[in-house]
Protein backbone atom coordinates (compact mmCIF):
# COMPACT_ATOMS: atom_id res chain seq x y z
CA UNK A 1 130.73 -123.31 -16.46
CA UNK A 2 129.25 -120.25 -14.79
CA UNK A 3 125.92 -122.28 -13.78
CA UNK A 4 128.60 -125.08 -11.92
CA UNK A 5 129.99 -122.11 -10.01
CA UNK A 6 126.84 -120.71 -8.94
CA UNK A 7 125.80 -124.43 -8.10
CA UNK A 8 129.01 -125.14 -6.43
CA UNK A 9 128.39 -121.95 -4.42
CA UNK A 10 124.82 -122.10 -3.54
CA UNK A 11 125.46 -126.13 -2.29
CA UNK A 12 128.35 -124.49 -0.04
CA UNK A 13 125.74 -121.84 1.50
CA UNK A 14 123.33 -124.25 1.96
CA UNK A 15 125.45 -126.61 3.62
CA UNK A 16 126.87 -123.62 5.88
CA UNK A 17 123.56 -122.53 6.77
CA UNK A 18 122.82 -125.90 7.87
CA UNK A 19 125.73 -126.48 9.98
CA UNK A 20 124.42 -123.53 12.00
CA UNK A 21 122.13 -124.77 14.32
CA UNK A 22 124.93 -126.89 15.17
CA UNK A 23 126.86 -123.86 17.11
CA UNK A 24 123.83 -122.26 18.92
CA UNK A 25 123.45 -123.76 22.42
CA UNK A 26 120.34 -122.46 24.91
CA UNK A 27 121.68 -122.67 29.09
CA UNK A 28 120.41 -121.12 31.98
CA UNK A 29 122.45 -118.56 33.40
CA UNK A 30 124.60 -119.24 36.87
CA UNK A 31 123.14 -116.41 38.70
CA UNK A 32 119.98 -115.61 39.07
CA UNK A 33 117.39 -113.38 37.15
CA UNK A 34 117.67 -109.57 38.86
CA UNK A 35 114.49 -107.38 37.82
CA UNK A 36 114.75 -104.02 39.43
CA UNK A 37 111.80 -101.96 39.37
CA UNK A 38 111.71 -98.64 40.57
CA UNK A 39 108.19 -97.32 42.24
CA UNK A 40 107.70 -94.77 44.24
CA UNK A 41 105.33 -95.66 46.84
CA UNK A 42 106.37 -92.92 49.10
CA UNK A 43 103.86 -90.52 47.11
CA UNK A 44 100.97 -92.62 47.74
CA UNK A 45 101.62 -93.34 51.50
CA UNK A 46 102.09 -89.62 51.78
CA UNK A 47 98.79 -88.62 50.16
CA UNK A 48 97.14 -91.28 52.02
CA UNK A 49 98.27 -89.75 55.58
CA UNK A 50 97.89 -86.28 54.62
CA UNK A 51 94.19 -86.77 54.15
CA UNK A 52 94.10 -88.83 57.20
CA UNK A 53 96.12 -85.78 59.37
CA UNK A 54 93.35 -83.50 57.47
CA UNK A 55 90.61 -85.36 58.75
CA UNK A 56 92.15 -85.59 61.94
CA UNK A 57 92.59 -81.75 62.34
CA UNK A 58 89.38 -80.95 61.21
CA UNK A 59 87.57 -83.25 63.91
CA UNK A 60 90.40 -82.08 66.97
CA UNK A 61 90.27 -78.60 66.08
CA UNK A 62 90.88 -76.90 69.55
CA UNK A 63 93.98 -78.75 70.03
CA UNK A 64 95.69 -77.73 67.11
């Protein structure tokens, strides 16, 4: 009697975890995708003209 139980009960898991795939559904979502990605390109820019107003200063040196 106790193996017909466990039967019983593993044949109802199985069949539950068969009817499973059955509920999952895949869709594309109605907006669309947003990535933000926060760089800070400010700090190159700034090193870039820095050493550009250095080398600037450096060859106009009696005007500054």
């Amino acid at each position: 009697m106790r193996r017909t139980l466990r039967a019983l009960r593993l044949v109802g898991l199985m069949g539950a975890v068969c009817a499973l795939p059955g509920c999952i559904s895949v869709k594309a979502p109605d907006k669309p995708i947003v990535i933000e990605l926060n760089i800070n390109i400010k700090q190159e820019v700034v090193y870039r003209l820095a050493g550009d107003a250095a080398q600037t200063i450096d060859k106009n040196a009696g005007i500054f």
